[in-house]
N, C-alpha and C. Protein backbone atom coordinates (compact mmCIF):
# COMPACT_ATOMS: atom_id res chain seq x y z
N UNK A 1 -23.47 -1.78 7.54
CA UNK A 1 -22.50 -0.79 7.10
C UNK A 1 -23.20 0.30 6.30
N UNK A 2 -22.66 1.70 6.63
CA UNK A 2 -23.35 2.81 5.55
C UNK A 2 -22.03 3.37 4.54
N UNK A 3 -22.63 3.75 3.50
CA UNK A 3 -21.32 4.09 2.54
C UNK A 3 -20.96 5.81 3.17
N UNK A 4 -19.96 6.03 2.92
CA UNK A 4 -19.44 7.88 3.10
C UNK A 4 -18.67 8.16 1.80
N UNK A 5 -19.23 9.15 1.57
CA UNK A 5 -18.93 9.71 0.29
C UNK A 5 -17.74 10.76 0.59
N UNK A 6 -16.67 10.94 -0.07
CA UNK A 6 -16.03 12.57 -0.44
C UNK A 6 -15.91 13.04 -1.74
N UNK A 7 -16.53 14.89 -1.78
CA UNK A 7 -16.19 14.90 -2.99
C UNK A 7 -15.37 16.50 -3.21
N UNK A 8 -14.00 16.56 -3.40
CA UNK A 8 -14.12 17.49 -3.10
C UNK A 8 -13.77 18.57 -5.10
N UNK A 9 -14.28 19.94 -4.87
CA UNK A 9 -14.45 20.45 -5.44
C UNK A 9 -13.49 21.80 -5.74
N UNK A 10 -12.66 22.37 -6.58
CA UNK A 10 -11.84 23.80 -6.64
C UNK A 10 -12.76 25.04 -6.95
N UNK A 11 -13.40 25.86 -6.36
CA UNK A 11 -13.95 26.68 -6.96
C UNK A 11 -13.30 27.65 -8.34
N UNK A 12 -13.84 28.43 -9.34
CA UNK A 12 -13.28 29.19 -10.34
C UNK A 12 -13.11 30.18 -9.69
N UNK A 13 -14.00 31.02 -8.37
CA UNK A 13 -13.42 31.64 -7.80
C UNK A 13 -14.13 31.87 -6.31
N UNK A 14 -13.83 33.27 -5.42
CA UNK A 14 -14.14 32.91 -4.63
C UNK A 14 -15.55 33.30 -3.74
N UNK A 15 -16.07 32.52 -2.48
CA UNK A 15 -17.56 32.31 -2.78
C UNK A 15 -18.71 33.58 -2.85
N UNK A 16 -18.07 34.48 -2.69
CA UNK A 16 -18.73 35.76 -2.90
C UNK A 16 -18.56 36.60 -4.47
N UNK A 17 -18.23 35.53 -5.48
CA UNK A 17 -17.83 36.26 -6.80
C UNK A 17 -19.02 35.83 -7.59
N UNK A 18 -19.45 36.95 -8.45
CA UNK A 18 -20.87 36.64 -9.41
C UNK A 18 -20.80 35.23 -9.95
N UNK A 19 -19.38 34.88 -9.97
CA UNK A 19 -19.06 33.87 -11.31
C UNK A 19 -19.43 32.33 -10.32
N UNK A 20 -19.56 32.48 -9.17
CA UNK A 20 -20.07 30.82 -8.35
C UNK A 20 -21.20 31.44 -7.82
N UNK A 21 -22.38 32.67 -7.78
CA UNK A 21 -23.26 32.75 -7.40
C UNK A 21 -24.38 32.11 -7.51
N UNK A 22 -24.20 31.45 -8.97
CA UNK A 22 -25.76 30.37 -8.87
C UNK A 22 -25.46 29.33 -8.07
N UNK A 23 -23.65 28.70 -8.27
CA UNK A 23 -23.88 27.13 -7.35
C UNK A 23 -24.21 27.66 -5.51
N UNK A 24 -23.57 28.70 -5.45
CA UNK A 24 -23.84 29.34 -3.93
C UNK A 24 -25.24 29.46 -3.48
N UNK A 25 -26.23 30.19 -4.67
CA UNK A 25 -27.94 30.60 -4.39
C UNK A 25 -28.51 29.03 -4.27
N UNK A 26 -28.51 28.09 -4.63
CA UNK A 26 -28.37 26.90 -4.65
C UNK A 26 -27.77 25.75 -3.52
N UNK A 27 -26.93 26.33 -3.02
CA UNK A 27 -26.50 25.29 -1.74
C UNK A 27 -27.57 24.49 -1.14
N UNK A 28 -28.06 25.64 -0.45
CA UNK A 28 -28.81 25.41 0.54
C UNK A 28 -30.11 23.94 -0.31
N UNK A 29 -30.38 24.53 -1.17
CA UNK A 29 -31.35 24.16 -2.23
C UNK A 29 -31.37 22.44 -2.12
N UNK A 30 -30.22 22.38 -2.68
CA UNK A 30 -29.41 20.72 -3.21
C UNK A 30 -29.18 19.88 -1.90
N UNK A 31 -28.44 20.88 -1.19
CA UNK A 31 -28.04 19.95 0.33
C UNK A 31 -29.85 19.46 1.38
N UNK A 32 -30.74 20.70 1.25
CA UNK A 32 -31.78 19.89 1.50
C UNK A 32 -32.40 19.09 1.11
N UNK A 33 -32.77 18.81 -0.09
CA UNK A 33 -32.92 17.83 -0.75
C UNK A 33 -32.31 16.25 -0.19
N UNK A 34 -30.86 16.85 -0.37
CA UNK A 34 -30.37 15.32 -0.07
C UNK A 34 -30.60 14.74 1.67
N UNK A 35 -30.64 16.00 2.42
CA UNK A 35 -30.90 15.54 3.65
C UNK A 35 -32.44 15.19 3.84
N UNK A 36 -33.44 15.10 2.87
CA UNK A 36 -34.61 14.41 2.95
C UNK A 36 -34.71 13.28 2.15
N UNK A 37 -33.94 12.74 1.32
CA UNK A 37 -34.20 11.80 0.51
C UNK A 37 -33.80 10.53 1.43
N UNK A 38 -34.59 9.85 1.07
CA UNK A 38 -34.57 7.96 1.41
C UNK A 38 -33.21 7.75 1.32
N UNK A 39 -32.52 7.27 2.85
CA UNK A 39 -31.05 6.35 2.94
C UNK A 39 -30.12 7.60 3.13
N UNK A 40 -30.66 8.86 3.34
CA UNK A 40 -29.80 9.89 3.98
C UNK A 40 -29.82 9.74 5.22
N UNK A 41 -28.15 9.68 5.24
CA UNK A 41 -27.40 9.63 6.85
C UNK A 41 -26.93 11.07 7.49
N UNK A 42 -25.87 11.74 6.96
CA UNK A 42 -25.60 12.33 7.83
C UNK A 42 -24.70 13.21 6.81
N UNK A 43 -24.63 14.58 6.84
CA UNK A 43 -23.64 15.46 6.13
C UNK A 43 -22.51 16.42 6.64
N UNK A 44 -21.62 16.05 6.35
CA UNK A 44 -20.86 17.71 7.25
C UNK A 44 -21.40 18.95 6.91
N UNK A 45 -21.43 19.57 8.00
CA UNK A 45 -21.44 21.46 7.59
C UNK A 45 -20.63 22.19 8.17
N UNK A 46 -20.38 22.70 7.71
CA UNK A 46 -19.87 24.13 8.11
C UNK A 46 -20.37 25.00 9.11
N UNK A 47 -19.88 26.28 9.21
CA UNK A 47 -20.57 27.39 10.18
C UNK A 47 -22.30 27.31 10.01
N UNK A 48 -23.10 27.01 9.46
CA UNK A 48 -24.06 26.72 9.66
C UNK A 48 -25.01 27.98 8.87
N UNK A 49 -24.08 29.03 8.65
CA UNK A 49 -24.43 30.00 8.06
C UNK A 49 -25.51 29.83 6.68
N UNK A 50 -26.75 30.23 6.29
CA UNK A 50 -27.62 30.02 5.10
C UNK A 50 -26.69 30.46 3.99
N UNK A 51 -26.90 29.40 3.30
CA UNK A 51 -26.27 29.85 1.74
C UNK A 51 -25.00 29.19 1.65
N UNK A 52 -24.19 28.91 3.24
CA UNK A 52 -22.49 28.76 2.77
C UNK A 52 -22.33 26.89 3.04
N UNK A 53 -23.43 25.83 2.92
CA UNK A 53 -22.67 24.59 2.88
C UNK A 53 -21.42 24.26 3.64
N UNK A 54 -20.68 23.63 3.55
CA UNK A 54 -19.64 23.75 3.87
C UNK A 54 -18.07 24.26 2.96
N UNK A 55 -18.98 25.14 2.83
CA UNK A 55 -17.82 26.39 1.56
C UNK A 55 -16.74 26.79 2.51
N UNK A 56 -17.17 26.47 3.75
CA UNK A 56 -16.39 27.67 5.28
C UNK A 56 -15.29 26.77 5.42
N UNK A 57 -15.19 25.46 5.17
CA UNK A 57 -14.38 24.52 5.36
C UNK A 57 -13.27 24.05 4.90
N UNK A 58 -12.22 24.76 4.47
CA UNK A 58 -11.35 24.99 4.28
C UNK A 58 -10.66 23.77 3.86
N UNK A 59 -9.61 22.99 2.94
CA UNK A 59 -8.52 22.25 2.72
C UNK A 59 -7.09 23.22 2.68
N UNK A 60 -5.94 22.81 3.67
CA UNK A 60 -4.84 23.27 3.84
C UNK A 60 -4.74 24.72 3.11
N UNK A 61 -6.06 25.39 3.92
CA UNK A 61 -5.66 26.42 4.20
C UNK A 61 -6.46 27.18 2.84
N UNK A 62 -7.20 26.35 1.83
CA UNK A 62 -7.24 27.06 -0.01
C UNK A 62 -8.95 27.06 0.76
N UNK A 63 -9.28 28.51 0.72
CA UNK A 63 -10.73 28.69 1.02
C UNK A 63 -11.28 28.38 -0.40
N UNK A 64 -10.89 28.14 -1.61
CA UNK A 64 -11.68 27.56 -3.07
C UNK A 64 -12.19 26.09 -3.29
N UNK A 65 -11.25 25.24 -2.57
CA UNK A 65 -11.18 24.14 -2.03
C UNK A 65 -12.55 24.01 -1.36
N UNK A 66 -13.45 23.12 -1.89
CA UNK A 66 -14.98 23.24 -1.23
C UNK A 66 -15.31 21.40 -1.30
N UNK A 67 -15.06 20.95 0.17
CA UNK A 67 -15.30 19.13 0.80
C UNK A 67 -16.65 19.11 0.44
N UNK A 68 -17.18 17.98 0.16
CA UNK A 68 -18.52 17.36 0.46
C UNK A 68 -17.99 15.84 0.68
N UNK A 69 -18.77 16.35 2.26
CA UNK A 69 -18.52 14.92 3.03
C UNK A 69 -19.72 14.09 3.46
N UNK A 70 -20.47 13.65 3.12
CA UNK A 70 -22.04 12.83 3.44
C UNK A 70 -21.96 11.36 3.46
N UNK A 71 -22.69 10.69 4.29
CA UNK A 71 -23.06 9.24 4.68
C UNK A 71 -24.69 8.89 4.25
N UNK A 72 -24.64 7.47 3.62
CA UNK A 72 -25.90 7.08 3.21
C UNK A 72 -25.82 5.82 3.52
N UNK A 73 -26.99 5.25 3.65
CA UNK A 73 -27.50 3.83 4.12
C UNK A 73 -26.74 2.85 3.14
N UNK A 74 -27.12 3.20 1.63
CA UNK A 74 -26.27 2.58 0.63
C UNK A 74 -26.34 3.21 -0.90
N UNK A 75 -25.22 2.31 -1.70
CA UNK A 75 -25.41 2.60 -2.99
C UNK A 75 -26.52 3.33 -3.69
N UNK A 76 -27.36 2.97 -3.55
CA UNK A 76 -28.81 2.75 -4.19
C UNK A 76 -28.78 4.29 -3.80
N UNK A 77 -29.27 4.30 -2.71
CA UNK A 77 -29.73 6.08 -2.39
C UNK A 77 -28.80 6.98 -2.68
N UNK A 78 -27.43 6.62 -2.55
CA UNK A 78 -26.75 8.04 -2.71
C UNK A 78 -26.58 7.79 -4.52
N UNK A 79 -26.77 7.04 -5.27
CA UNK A 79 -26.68 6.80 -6.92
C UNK A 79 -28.52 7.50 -7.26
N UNK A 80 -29.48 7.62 -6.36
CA UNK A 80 -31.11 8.16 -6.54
C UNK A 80 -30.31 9.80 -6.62
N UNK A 81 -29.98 10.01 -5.48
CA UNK A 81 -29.87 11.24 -5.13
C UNK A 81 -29.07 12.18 -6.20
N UNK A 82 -27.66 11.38 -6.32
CA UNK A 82 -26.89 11.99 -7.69
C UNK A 82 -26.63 12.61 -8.91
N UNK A 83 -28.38 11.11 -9.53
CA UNK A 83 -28.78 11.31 -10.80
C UNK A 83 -30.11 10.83 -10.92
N UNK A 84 -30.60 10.91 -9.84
CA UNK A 84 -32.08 10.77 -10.05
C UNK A 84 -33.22 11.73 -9.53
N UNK A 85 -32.73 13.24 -9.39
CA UNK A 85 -32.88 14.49 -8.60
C UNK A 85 -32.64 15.31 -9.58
N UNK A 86 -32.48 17.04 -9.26
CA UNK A 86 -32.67 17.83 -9.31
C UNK A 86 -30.85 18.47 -9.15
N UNK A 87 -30.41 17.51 -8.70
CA UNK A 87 -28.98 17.33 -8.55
C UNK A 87 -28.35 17.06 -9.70
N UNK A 88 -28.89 16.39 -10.49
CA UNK A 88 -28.25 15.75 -11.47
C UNK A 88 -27.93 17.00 -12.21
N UNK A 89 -28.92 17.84 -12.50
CA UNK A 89 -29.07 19.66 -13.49
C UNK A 89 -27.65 20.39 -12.72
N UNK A 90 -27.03 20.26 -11.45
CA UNK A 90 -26.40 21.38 -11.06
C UNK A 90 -24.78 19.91 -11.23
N UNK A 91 -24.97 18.74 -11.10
CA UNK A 91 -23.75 18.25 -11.53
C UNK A 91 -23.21 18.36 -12.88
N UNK A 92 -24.37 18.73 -13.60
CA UNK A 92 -23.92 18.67 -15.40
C UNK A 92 -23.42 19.92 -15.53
N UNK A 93 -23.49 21.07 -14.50
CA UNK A 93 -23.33 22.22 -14.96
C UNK A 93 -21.85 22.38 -13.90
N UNK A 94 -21.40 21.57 -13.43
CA UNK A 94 -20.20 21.49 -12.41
C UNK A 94 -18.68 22.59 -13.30
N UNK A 95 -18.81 22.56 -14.67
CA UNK A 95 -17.55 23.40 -14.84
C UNK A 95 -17.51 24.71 -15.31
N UNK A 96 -18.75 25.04 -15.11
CA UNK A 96 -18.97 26.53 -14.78
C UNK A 96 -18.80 26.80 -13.29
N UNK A 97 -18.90 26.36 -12.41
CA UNK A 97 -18.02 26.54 -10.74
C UNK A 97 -16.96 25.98 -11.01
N UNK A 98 -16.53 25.19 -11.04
CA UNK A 98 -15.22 24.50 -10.62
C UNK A 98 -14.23 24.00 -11.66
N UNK A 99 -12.98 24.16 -11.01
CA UNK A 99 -11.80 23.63 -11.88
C UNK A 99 -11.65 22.50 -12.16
N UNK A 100 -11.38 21.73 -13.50
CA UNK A 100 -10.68 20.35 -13.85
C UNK A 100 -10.03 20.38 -12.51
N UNK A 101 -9.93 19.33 -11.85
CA UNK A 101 -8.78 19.09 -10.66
C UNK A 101 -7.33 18.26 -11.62
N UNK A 102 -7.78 17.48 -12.59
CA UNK A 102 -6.98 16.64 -12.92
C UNK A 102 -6.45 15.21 -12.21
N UNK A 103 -6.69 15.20 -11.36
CA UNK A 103 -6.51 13.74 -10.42
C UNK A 103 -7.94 13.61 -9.43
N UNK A 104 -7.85 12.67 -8.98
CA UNK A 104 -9.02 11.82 -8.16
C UNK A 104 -9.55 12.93 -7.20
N UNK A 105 -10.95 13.08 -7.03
CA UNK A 105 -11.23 14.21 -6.31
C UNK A 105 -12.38 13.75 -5.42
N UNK A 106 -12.98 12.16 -5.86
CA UNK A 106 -14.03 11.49 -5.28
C UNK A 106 -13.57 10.41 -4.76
N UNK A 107 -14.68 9.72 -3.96
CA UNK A 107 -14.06 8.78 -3.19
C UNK A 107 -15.08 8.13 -1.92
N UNK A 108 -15.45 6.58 -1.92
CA UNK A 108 -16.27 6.10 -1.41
C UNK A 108 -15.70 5.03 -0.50
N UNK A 109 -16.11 5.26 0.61
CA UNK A 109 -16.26 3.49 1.36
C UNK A 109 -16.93 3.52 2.46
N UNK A 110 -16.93 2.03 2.96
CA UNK A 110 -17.78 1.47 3.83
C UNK A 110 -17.64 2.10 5.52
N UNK A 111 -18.06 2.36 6.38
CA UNK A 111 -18.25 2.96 7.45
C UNK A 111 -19.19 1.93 8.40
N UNK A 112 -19.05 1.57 9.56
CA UNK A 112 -19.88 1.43 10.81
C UNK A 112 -21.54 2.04 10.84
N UNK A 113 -22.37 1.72 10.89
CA UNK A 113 -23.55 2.79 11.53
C UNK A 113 -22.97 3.13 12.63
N UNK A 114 -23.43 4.90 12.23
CA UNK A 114 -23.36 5.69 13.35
C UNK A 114 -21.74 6.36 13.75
N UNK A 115 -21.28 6.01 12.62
CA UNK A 115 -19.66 6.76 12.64
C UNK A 115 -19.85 7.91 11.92
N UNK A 116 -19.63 9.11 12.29
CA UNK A 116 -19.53 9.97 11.46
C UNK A 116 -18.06 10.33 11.00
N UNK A 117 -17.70 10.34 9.45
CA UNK A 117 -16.28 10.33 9.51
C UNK A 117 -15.50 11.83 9.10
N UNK A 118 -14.53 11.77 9.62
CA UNK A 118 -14.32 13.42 9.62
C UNK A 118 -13.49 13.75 8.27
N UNK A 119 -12.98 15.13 7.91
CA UNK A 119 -13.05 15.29 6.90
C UNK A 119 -11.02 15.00 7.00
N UNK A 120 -10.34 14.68 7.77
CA UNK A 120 -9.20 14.11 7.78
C UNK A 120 -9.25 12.75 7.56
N UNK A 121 -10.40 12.08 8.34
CA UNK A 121 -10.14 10.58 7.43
C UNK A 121 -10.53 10.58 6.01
N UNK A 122 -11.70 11.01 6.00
CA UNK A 122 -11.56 11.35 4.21
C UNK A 122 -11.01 11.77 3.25
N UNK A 123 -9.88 12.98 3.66
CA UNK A 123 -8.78 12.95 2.84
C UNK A 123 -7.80 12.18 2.89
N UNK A 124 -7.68 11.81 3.96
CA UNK A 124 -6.64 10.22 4.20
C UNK A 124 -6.65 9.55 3.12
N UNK A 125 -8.04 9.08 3.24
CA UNK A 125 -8.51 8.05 2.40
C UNK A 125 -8.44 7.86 1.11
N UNK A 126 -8.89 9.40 0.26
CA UNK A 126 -8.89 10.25 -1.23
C UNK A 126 -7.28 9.56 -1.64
N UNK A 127 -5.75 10.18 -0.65
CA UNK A 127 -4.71 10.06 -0.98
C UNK A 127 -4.39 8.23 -0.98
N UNK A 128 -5.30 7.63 -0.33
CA UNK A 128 -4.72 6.55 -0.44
C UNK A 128 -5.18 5.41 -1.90
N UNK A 129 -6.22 6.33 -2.12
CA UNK A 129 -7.15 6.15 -3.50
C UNK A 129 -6.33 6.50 -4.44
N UNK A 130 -5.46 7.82 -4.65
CA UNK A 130 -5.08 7.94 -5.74
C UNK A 130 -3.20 7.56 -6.18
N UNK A 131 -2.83 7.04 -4.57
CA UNK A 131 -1.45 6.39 -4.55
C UNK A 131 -1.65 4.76 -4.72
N UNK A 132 -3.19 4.09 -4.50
CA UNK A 132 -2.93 2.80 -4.60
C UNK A 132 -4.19 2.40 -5.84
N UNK A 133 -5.45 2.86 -5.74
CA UNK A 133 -5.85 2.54 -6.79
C UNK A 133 -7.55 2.39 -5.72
N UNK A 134 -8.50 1.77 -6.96
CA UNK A 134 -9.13 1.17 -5.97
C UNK A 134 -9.20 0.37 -5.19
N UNK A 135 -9.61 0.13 -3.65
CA UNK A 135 -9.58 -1.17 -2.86
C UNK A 135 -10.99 -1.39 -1.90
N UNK A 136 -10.87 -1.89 -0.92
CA UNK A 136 -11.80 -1.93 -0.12
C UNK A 136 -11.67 -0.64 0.95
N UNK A 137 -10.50 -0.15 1.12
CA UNK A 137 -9.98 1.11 2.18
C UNK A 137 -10.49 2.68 1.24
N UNK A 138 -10.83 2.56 -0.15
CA UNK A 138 -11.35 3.67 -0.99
C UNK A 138 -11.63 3.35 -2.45
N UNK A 139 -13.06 3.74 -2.78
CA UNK A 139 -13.04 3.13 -3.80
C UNK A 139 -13.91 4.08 -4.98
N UNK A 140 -14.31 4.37 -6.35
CA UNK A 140 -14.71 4.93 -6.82
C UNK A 140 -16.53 4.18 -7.37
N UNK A 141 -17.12 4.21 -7.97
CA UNK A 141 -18.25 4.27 -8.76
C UNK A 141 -18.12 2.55 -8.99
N UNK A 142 -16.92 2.37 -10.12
CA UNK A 142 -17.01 1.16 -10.53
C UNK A 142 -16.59 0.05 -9.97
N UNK A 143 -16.05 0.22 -8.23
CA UNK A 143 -15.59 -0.89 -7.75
C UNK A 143 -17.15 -1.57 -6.98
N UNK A 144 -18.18 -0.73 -7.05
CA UNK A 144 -19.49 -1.37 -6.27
C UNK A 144 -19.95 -1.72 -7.51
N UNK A 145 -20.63 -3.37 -7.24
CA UNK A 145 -21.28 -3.73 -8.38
C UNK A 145 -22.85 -3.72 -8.71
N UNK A 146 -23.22 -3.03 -7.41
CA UNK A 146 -24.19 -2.51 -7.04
C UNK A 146 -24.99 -1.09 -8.00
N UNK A 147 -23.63 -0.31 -8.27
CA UNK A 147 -23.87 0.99 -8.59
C UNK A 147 -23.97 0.61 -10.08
N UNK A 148 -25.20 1.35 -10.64
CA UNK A 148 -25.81 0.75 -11.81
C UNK A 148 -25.94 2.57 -12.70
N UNK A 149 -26.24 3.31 -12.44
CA UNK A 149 -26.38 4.86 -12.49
C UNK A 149 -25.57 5.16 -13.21
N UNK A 150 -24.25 5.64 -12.53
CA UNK A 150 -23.20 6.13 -12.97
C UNK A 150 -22.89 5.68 -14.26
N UNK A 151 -23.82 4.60 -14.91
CA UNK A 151 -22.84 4.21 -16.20
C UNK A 151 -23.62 4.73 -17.26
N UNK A 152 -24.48 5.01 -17.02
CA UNK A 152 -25.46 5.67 -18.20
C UNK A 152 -25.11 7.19 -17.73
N UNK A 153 -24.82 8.02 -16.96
CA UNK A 153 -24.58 9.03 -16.80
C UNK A 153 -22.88 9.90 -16.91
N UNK A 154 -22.02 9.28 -17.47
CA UNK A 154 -20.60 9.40 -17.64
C UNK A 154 -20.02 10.06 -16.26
N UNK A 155 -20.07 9.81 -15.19
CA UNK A 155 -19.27 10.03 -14.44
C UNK A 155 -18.29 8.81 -14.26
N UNK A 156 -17.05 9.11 -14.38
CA UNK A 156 -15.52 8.32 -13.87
C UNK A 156 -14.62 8.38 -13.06
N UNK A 157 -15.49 8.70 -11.79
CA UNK A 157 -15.27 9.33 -10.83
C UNK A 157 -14.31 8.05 -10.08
């Protein structure tokens, strides 16, 4: 089994405004990274366009609304990648781009090798996370007992 991650994000504004230009000059930056690191599976993108991630990718319709949808072998690598990178500098700086969402905006589970999962089952999934809780169908940080990272790093995701 490989884990799939969602995470999704509100921009402060929109992706051509000075005020998200560093996380934008940067996309490209972070997302390669993770597509070379040990136990990287597979990421959604977008138009494919340099610079835009999958910024192009729309939730019901709110172009601020910015998915990250990626698959990893396991825990271990996508918890290296998170906070054991270069990643970690542009997650600490997450609310200078983006809005408090106020409810559940992350969201993990188990997958098949070789499923790539689309970004409707992953919001499926997000809503079923934040109407039932954690389970085995979606789960956050602290339901793997595996994931050791996140606790020295305050995410409560």
């Amino acid at each position: 089994m490989h884990l799939a991650e969602l995470n999704v994000g509100k921009l402060v504004a929109p992706t051509d405004d000075p005020r998200v230009k560093d996380f934008m000059d940067n996309l490209d930056r972070i997302n390669g990274l993770g597509r070379r690191m040990p136990g990287f599976v597979w990421m959604m993108s977008g138009s494919g366009e340099p610079g835009r991630g999958a910024t192009d990718v729309s939730i019901d319709g709110n172009p601020l609304f910015v998915p990250n949808l990626s698959v990893w072998k396991d825990v271990e690598s996508l918890e290296t990648f998170v906070w054991g990178t270069i990643h970690k500098q542009f997650y600490e700086r997450r609310a200078e781009w983006f809005k408090v969402l106020g409810e559940q905006h992350f969201e993990m589970w188990w997958i098949e090798e070789g499923h790539e999962p689309t970004l409707d089952e992953a919001l499926e999934r997000l809503e079923h996370r934040k109407a039932r809780g954690d389970s085995d169908h979606a789960f956050g940080w602290d339901w793997l007992k595996q994931a050791q990272m996140h606790k020295t790093h305050a995410c409560r995701s």
